[in-house]
N, C-alpha and C. Protein backbone atom coordinates (compact mmCIF):
# COMPACT_ATOMS: atom_id res chain seq x y z
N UNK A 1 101.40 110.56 97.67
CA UNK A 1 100.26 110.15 96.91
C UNK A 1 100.27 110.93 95.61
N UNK A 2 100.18 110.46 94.35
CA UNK A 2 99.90 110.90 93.16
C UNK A 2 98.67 110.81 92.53
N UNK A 3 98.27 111.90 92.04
CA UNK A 3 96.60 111.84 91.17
C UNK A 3 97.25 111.81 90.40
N UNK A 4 96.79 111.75 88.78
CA UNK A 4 96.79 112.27 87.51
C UNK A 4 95.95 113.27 87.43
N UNK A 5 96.46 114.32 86.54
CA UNK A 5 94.95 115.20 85.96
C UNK A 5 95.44 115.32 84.59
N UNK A 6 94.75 115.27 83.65
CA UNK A 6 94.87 115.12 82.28
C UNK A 6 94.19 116.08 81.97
N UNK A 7 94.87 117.19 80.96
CA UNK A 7 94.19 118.33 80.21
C UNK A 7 94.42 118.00 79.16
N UNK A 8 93.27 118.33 77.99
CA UNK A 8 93.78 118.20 76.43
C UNK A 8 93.31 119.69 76.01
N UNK A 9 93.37 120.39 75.32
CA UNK A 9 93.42 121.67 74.31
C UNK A 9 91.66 121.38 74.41
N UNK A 10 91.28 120.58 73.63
CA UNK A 10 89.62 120.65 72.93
C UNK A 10 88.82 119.28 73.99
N UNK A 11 89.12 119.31 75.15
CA UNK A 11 88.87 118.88 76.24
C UNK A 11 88.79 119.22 77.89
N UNK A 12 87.72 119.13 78.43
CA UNK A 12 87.77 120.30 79.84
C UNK A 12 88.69 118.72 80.53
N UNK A 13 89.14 119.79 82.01
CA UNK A 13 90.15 118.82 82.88
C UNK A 13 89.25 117.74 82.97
N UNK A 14 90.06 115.73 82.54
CA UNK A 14 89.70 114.93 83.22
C UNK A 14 90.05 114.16 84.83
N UNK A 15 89.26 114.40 86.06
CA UNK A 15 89.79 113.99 87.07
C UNK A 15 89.11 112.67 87.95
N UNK A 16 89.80 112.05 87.65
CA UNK A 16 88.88 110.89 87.57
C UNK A 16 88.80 110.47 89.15
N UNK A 17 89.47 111.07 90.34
CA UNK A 17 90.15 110.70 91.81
C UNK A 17 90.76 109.62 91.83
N UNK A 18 91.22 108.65 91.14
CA UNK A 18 92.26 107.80 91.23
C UNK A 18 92.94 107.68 91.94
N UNK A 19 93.36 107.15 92.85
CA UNK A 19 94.37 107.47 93.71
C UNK A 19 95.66 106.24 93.59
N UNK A 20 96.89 106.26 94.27
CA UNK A 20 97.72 105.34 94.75
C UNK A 20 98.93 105.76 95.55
N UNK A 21 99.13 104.92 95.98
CA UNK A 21 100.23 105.72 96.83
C UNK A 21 101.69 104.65 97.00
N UNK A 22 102.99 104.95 97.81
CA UNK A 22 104.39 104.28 97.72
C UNK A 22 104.76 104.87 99.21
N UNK A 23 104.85 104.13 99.88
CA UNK A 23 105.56 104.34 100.90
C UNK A 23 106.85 103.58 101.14
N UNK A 24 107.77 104.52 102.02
CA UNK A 24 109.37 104.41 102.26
C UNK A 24 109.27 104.91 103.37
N UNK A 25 110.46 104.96 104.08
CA UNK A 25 110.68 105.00 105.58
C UNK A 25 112.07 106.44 105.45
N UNK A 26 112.17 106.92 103.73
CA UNK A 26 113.26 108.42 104.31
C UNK A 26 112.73 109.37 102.76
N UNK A 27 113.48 110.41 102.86
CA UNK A 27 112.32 111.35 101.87
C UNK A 27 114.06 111.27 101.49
N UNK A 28 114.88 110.46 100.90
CA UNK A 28 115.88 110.30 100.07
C UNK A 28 115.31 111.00 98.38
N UNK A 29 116.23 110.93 97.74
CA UNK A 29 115.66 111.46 95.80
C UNK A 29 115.41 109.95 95.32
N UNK A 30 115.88 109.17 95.79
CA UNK A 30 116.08 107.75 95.10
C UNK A 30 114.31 107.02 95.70
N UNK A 31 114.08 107.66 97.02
CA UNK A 31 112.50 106.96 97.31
C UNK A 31 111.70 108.12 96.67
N UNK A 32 111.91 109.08 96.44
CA UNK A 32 110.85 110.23 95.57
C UNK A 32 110.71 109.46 94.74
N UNK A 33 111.95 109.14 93.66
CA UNK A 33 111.58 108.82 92.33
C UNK A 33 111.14 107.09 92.29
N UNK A 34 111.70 106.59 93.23
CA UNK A 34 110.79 105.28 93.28
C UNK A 34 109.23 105.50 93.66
N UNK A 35 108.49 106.38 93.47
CA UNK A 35 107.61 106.60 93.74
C UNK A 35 106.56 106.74 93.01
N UNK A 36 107.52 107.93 92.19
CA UNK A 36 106.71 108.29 90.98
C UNK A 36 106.79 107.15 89.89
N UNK A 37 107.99 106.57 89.82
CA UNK A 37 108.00 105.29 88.82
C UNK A 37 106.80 103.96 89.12
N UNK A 38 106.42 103.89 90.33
CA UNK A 38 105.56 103.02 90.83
C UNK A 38 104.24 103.30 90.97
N UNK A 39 104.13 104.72 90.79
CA UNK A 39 102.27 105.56 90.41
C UNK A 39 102.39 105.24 88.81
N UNK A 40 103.49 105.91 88.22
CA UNK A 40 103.25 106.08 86.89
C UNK A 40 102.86 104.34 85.88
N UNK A 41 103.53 103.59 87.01
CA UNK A 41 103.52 102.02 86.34
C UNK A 41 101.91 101.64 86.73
N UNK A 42 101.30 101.99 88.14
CA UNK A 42 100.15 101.59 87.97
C UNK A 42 99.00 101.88 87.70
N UNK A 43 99.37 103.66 87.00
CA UNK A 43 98.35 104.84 86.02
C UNK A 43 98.26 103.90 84.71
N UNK A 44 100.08 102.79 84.47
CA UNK A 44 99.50 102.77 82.96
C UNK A 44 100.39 103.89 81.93
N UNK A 45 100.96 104.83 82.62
CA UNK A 45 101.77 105.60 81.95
C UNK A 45 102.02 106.96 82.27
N UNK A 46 102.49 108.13 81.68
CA UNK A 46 103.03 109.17 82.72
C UNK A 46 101.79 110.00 82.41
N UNK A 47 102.06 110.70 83.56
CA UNK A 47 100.81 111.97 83.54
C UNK A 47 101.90 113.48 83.10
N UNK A 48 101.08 114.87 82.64
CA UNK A 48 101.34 115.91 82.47
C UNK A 48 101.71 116.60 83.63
N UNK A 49 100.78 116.46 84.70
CA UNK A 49 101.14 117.14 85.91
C UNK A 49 100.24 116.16 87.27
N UNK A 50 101.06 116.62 88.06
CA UNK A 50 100.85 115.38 89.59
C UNK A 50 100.60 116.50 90.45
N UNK A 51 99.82 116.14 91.32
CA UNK A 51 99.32 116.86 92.78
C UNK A 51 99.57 115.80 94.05
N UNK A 52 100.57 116.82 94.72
CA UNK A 52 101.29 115.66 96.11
C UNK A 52 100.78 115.69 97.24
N UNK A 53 100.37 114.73 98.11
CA UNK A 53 99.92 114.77 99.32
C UNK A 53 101.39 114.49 100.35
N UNK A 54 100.75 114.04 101.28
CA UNK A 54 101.62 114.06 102.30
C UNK A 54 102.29 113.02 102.09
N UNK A 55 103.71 112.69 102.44
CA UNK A 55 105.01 112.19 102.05
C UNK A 55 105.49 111.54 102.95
N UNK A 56 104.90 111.33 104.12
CA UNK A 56 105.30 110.70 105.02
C UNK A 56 104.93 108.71 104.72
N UNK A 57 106.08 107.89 105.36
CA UNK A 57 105.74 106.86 105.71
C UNK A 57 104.98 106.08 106.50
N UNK A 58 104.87 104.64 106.01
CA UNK A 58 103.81 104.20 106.89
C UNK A 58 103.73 103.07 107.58
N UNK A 59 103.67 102.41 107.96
CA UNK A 59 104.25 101.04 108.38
C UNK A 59 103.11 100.19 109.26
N UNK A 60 102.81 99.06 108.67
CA UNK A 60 101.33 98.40 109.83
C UNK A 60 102.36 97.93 110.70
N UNK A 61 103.28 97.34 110.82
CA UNK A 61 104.21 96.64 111.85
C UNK A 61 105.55 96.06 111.99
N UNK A 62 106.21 96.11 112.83
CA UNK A 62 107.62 95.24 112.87
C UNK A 62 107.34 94.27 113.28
N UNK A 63 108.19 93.00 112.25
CA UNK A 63 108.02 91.11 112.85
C UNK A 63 109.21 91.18 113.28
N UNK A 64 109.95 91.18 114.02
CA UNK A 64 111.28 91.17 114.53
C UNK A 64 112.41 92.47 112.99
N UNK A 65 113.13 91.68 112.11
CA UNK A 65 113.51 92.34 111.46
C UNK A 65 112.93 92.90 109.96
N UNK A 66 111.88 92.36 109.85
CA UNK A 66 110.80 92.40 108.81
C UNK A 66 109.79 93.55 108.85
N UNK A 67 110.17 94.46 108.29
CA UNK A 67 109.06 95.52 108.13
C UNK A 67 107.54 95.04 107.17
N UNK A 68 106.49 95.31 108.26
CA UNK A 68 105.45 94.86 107.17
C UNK A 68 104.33 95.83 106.70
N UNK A 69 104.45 96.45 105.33
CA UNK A 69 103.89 97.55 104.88
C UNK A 69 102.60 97.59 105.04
N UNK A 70 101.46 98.43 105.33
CA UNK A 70 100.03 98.52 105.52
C UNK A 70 99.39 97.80 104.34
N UNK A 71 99.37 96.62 104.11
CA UNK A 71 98.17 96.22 103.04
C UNK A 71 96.78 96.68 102.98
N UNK A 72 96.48 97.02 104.30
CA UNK A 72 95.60 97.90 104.10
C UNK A 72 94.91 98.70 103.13
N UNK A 73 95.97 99.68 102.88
CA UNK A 73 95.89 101.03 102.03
C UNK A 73 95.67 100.25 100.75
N UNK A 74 96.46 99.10 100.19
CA UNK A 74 96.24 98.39 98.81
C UNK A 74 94.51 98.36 98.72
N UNK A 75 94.17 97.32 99.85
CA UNK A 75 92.65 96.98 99.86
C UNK A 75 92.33 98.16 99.64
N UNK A 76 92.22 98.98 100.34
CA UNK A 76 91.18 100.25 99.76
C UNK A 76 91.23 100.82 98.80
N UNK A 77 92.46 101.01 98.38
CA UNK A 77 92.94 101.58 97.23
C UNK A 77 91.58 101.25 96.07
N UNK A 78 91.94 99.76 95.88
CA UNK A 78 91.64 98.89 94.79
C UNK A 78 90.10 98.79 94.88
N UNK A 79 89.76 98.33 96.54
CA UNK A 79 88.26 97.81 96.30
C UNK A 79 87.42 98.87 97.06
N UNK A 80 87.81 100.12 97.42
CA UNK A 80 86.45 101.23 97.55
C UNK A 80 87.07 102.29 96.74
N UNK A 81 88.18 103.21 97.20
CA UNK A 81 88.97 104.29 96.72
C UNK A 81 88.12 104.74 95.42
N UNK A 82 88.93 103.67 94.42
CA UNK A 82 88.83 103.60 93.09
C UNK A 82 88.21 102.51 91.96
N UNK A 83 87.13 102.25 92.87
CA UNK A 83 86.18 101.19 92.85
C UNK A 83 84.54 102.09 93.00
N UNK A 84 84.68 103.46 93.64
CA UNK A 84 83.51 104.21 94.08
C UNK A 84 82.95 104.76 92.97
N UNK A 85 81.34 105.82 93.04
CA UNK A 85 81.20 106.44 92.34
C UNK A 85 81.46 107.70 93.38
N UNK A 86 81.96 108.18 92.65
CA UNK A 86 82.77 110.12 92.94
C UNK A 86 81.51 110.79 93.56
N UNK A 87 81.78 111.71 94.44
CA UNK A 87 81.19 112.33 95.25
C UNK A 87 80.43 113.15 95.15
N UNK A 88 81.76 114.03 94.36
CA UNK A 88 80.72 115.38 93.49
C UNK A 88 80.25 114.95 92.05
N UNK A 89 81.36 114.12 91.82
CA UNK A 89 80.88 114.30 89.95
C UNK A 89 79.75 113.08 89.90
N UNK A 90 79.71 112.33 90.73
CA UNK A 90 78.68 111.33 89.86
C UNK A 90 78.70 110.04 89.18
N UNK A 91 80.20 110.46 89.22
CA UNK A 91 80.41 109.47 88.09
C UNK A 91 81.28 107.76 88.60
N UNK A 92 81.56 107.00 88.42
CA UNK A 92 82.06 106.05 88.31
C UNK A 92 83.86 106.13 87.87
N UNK A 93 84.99 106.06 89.62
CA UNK A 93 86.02 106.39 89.05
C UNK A 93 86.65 105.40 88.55
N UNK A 94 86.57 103.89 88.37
CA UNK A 94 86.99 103.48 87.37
C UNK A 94 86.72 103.52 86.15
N UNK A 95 85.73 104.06 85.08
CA UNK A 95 85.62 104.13 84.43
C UNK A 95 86.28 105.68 84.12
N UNK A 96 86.24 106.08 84.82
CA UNK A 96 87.15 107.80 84.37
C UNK A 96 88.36 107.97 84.25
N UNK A 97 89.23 106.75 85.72
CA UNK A 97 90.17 106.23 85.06
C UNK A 97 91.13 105.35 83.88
N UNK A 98 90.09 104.57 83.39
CA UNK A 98 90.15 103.92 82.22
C UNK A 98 90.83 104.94 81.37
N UNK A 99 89.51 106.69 80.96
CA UNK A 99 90.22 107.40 79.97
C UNK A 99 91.28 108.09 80.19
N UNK A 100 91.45 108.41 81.82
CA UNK A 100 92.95 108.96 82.05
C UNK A 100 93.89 107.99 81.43
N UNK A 101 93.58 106.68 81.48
CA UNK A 101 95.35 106.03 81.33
C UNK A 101 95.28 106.19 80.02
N UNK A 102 94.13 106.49 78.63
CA UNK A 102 94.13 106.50 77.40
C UNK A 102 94.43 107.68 77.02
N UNK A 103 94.36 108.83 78.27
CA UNK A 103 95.06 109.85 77.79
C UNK A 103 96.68 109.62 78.27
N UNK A 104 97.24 109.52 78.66
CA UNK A 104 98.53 109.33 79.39
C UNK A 104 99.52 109.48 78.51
N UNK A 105 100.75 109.86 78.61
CA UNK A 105 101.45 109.35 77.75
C UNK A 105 102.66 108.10 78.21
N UNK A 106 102.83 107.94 77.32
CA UNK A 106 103.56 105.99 77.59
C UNK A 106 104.65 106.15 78.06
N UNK A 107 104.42 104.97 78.87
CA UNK A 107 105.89 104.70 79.95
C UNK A 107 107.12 104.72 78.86
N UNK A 108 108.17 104.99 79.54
CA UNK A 108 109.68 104.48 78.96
C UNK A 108 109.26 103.49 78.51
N UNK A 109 110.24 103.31 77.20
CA UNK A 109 110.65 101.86 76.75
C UNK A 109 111.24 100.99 77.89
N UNK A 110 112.16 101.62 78.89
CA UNK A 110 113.02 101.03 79.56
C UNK A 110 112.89 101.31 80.48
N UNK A 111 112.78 100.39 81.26
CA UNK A 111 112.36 101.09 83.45
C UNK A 111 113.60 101.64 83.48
N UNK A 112 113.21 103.23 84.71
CA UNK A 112 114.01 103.82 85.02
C UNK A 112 114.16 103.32 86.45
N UNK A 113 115.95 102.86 86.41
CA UNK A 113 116.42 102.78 87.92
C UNK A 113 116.38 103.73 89.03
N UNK A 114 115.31 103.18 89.74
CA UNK A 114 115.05 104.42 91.15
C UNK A 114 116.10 104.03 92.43
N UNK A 115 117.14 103.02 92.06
CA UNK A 115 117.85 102.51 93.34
C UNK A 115 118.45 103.66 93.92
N UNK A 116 118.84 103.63 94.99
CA UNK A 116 119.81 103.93 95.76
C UNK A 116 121.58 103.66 95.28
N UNK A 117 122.62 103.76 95.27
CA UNK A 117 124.05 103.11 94.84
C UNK A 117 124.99 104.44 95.54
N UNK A 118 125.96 103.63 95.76
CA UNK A 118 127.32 104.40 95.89
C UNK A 118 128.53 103.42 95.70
N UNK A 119 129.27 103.63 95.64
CA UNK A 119 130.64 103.09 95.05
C UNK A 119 131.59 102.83 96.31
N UNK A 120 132.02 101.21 96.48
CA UNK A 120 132.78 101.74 98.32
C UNK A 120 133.44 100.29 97.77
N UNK A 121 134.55 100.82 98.74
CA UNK A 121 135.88 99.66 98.69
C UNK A 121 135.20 98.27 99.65
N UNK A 122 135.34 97.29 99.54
CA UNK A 122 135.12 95.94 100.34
C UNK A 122 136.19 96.06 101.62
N UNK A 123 135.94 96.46 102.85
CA UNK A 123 137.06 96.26 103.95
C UNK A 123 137.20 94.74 104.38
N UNK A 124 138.15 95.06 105.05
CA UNK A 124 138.62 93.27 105.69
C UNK A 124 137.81 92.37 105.96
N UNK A 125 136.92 92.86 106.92
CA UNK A 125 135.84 91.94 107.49
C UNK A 125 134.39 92.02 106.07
N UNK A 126 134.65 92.45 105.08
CA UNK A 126 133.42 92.26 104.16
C UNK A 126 131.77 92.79 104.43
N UNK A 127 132.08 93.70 105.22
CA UNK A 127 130.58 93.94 105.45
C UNK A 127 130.74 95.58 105.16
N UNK A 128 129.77 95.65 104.27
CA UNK A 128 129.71 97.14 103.76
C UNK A 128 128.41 97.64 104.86
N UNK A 129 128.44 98.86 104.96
CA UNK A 129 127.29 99.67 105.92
C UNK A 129 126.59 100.24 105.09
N UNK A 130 125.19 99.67 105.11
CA UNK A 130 124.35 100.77 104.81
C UNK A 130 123.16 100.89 105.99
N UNK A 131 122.45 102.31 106.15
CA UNK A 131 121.64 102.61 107.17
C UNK A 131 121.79 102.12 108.32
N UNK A 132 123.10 101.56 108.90
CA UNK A 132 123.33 101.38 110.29
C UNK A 132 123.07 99.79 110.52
N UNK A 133 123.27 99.13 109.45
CA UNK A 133 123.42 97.75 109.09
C UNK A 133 123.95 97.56 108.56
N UNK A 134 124.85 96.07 108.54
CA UNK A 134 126.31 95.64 107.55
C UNK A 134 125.81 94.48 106.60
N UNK A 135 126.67 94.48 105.15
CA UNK A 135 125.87 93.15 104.50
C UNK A 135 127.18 93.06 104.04
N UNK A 136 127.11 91.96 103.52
CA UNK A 136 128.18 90.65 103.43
C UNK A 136 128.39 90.84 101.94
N UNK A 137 129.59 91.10 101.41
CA UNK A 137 130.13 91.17 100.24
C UNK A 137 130.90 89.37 100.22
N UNK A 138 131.08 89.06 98.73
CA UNK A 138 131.78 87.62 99.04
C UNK A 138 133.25 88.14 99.19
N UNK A 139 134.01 86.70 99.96
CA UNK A 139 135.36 87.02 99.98
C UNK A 139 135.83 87.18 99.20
N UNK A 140 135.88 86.69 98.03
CA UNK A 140 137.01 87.13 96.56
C UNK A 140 136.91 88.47 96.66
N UNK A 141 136.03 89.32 96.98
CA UNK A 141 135.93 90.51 96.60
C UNK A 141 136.90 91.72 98.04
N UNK A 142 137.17 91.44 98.64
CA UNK A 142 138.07 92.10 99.78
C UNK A 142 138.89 93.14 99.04
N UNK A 143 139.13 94.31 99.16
CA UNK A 143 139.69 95.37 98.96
C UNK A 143 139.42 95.77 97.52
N UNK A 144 138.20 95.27 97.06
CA UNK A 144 137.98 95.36 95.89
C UNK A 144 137.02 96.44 95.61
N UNK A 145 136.57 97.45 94.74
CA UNK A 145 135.71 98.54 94.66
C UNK A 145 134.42 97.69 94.23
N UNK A 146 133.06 98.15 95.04
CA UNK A 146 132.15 97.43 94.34
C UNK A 146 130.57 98.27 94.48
N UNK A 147 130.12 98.12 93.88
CA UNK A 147 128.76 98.95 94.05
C UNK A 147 127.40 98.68 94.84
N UNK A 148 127.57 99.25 95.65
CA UNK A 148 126.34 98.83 96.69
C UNK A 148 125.08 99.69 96.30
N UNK A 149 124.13 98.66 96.08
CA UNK A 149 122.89 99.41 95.46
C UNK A 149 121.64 99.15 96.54
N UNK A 150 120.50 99.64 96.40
CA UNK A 150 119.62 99.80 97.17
C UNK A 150 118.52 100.57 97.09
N UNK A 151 117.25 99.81 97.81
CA UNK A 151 116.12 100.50 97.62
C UNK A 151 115.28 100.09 98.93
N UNK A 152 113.87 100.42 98.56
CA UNK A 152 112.95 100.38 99.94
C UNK A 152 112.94 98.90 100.62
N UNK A 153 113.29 97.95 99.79
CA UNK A 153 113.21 96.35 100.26
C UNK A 153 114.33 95.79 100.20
N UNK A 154 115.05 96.26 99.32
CA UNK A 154 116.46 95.29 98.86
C UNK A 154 117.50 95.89 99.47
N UNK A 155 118.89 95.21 99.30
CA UNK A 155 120.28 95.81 98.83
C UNK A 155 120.76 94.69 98.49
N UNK A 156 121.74 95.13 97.56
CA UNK A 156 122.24 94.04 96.50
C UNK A 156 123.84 94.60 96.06
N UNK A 157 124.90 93.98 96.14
CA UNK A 157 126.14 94.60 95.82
C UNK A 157 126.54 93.97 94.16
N UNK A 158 127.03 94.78 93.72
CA UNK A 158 127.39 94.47 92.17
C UNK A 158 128.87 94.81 92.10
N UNK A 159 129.27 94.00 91.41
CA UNK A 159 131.07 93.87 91.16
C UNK A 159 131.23 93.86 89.34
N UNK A 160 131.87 94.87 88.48
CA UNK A 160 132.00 94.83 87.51
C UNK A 160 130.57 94.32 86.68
N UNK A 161 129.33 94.91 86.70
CA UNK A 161 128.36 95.32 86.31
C UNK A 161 127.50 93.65 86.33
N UNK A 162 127.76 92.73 87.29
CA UNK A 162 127.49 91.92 88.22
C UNK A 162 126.65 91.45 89.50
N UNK A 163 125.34 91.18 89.65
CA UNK A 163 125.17 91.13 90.66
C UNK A 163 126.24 90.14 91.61
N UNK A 164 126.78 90.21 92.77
CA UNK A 164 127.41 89.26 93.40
C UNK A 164 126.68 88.96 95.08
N UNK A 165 125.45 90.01 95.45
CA UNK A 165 125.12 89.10 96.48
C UNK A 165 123.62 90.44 96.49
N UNK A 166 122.62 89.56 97.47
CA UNK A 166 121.41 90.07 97.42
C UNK A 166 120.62 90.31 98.53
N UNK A 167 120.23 90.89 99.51
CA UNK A 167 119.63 90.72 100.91
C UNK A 167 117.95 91.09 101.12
N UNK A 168 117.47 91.27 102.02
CA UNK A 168 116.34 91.91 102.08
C UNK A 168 116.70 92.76 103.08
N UNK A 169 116.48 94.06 102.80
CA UNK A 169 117.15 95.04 103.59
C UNK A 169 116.42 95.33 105.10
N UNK A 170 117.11 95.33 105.96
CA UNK A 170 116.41 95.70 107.40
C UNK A 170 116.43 96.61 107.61
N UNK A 171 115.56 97.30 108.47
CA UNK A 171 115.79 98.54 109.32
C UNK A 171 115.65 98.45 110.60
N UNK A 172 116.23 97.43 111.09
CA UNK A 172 116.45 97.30 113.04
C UNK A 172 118.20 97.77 112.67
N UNK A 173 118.65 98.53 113.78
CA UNK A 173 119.76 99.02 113.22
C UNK A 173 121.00 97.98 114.06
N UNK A 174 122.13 97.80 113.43
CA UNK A 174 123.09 97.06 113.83
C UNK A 174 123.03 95.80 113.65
N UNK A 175 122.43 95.20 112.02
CA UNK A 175 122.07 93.90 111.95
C UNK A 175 123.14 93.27 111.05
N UNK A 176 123.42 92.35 111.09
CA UNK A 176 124.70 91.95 110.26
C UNK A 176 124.01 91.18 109.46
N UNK A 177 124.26 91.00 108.18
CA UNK A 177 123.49 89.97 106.91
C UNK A 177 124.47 89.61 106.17
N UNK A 178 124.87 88.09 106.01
CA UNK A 178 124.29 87.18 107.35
C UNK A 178 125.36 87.56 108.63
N UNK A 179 124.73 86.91 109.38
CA UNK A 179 125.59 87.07 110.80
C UNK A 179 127.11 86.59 110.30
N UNK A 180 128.06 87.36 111.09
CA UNK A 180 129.28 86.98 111.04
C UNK A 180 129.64 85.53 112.03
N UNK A 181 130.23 84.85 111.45
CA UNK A 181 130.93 83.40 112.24
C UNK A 181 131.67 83.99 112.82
N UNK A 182 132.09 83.50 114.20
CA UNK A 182 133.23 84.29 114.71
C UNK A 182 133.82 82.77 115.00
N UNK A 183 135.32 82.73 114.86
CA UNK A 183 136.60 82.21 114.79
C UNK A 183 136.32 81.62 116.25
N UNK A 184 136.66 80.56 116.14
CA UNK A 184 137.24 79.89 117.12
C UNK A 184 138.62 80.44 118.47
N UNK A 185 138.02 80.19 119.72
CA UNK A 185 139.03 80.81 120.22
C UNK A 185 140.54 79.73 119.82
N UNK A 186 141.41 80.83 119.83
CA UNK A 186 142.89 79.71 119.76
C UNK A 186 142.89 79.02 120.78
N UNK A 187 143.88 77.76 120.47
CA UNK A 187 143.54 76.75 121.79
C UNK A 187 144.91 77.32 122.95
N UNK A 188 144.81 76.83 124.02
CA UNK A 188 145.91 77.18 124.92
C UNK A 188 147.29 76.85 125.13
N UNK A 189 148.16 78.10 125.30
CA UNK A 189 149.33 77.36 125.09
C UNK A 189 149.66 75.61 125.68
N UNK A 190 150.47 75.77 125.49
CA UNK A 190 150.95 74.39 126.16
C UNK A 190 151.45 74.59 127.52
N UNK A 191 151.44 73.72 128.84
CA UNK A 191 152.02 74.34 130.26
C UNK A 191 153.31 74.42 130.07
């Protein structure tokens, strides 16, 4: 969970309780910083300094291979959280947030990539491993170096700065995407 707190020189601290939060299922650097890129996008822009809560994941349920994130936490987020008037101060935190994001300073020109990637050869059978699941590279690409990228929902392999295939990433482990065809048995000799 990320607050903002905004200090200016000829201004006492503004804290408006704002809240939001990003959940992932591993405390990887690639889900940290998808994190902070996804507070800072819905502050509106970066803050000076962040105060962290607890880091753990969250999950309302498994549909078979479909992880389905707490919408929950959105609803509240949006329609009491930061929708309330503040406890101690009095005040109305959307409107306090309003001047945090006017204090903020501005996002990148350019989103910063929070993926996941590593660099791995295409083996025979075309299925690269990630997290204890295989995904399907195309055949042209067999013994070919290609970049397997990834994040909290996706994986996506890229070939010479290319997307070439796209999944929705699972976490039931040992899932093949898509399933492998398996070959026909050969037919029998002859008597």
């Amino acid at each position: 969970m990320v607050r903002p707190a905004i200090r200016s020189p000829s201004l006492p601290a503004v804290y408006s309780g704002a809240q939001t939060a990003h959940f992932s299922f591993d405390l990887t650097l690639e889900s940290f910083l998808e994190g902070h890129v996804r507070a800072f996008e819905f502050f509106g822009g970066v803050a000076r300094e962040c105060v962290y809560d607890n880091s753990r994941s969250a999950v309302a349920r498994r549909e078979r291979e479909q992880v389905v994130y707490d919408q929950q936490y959105v609803d509240w987020r949006d329609g009491h959280c930061n929708a309330r008037i503040h406890a101690s101060g009095r005040f109305p935190v959307a409107e306090r947030l309003a001047e945090e994001r006017a204090a903020l300073r501005p996002l990148p020109p350019a989103r910063f990539d929070r993926s996941g990637h590593r660099s791995v050869r295409v083996p025979i059978d075309g299925y690269l491993k990630h997290s204890r699941c295989f995904y399907r590279a195309p055949e042209r690409l067999l013994h070919e170096r290609v970049e397997l990228r990834f994040d909290r929902d996706e994986v996506w392999i890229v070939h010479r700065g290319v997307e070439v295939a796209h999944y929705q990433r699972s976490y039931e482990q040992g899932i093949w995407l898509p399933p492998p065809i398996m070959r026909p048995e050969p037919p029998a000799p002859p008597p």
